[in-house]
Every structure is written in C-alpha cells, then in structure tokens.
Protein backbone atom coordinates (compact mmCIF):
# COMPACT_ATOMS: atom_id res chain seq x y z
CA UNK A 1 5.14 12.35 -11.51
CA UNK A 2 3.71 9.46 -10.48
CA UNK A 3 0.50 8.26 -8.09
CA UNK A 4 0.57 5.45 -6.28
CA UNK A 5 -2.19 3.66 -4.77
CA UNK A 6 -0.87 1.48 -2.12
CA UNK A 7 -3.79 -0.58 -0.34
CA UNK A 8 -3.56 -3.10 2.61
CA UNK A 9 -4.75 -4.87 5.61
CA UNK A 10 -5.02 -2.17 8.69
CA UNK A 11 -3.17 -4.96 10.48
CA UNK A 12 0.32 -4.01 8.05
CA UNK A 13 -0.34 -0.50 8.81
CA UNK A 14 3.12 0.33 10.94
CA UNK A 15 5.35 -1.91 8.16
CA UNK A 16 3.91 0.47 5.16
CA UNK A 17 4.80 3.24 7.08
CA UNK A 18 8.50 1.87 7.58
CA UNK A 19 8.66 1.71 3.63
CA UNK A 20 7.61 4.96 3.11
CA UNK A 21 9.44 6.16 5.54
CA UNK A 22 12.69 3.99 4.34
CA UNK A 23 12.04 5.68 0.62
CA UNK A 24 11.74 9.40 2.41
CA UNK A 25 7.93 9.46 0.98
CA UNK A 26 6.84 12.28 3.66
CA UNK A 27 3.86 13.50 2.02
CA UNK A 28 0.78 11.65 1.33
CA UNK A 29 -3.11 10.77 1.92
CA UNK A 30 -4.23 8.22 4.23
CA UNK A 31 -7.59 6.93 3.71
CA UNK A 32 -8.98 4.09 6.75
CA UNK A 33 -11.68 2.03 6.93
CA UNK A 34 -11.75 1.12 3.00
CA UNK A 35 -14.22 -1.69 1.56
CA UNK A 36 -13.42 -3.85 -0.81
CA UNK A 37 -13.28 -7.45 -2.37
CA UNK A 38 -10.23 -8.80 -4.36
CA UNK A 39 -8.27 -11.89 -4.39
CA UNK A 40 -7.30 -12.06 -0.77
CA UNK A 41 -10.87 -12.32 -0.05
CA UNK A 42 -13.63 -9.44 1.19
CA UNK A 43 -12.96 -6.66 4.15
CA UNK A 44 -15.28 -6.42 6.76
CA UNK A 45 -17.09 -3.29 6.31
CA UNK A 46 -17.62 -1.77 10.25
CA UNK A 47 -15.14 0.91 11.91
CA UNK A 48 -11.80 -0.36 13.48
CA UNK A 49 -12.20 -3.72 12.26
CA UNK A 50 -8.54 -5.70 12.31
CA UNK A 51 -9.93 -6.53 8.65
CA UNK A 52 -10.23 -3.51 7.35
CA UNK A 53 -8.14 -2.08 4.01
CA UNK A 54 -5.99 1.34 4.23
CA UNK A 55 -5.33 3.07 1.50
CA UNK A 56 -2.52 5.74 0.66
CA UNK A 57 -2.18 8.04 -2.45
CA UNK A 58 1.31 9.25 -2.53
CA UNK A 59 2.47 11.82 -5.28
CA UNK A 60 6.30 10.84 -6.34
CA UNK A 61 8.66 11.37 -8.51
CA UNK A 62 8.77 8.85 -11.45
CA UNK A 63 12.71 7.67 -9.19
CA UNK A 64 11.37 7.67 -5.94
CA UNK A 65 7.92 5.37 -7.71
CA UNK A 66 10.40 3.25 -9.08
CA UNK A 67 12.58 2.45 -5.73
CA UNK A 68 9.38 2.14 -3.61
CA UNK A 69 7.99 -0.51 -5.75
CA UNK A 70 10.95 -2.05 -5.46
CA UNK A 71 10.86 -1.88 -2.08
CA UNK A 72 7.17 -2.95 -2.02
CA UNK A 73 7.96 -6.11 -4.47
CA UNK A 74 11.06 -7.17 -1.72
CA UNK A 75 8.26 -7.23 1.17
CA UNK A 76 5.77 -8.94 -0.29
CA UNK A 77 7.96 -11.16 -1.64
CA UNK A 78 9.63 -12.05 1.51
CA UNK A 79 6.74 -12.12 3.49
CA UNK A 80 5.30 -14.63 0.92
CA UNK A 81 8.13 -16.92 1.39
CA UNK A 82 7.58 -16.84 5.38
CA UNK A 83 4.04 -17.72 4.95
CA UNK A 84 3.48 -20.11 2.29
CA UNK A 85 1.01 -19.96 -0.14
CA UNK A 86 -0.93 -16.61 1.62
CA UNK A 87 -1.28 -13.97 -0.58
CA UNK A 88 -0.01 -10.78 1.46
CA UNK A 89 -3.25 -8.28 1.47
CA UNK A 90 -1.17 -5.32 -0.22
CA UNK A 91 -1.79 -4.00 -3.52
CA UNK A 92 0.20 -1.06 -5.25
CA UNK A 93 -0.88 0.56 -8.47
CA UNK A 94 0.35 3.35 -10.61
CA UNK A 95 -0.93 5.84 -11.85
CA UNK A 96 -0.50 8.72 -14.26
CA UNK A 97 -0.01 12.11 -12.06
CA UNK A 98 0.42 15.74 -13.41
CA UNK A 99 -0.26 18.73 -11.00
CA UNK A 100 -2.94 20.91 -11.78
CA UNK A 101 -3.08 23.74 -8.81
C-alpha cells in the first residue's frame, strides 16, 4: 500500500475531488484550513480563507497510487500550459503505508 499526501489551494478543492473520484479513490482523510509555506508562496493562516491549503491522506493500492499520479501529473501539467509560468498550488507525495489495526 501506498499513502498519498495530496495538498492544494482550497480554491482546486472540487477538481481534486473529480480525480479521486475519476481513479474510484472513495476512502480518505480530508484535512482544511492547513498552513504552510513552499514554493508557490505562504497560505494565509485564518478560517475559510480562499488561500488556504487542503490536505488529503488517501490509503491505495501501490496500482491505483500509480494511475492517480498519473492523473495528478496530466492536471498539473495541463493547467501549467493554460497559465504560463504559475506554478499550480498542488503537491502529491508518497509515502510508505502498511496497516497496523
């Protein structure tokens, strides 16, 4: 298995939803209102703010990890072209994920 930490602008919130939704990834944690400071600049640290992160921890199979980065890679990718030099505010990282109870 698989965890992936997907994080992104609250603003993208129904499109990341569409992907997992696309990649029949029915089962995860949604965390809102997340802080943070990376390369598409700081978030804004006050609840409901447009600028504010999500952030989803979704236990797959090592397939289904596979596809959705794929999937993941396509959007940001695309989205990239349509606007220039913007870096799109999504981030997905995988981790190691073993079961325990």
């Amino acid at each position: 298995m698989k965890m992936l930490l997907i994080v992104f602008r609250e603003s993208m919130v129904e499109q990341v939803h569409s992907l997992l939704k696309e990649y029949e990834v029915n089962a995860y944690t949604e965390l809102h209102n997340v802080a943070g400071k990376g390369e598409t600049g700081a978030t804004v640290q006050f609840f409901l703010s447009p600028g504010a992160n999500y952030m989803i921890l979704a236990a797959v199979s090592e397939q289904v990890a596979c596809r959705l980065i794929d999937g993941f890679t396509r959007f940001r990718a695309e989205h990239e072209m349509r606007q220039g030099d913007n870096i799109l505010p999504l981030h997905v990282f995988v981790l190691p994920c073993e079961q325990a109870v």
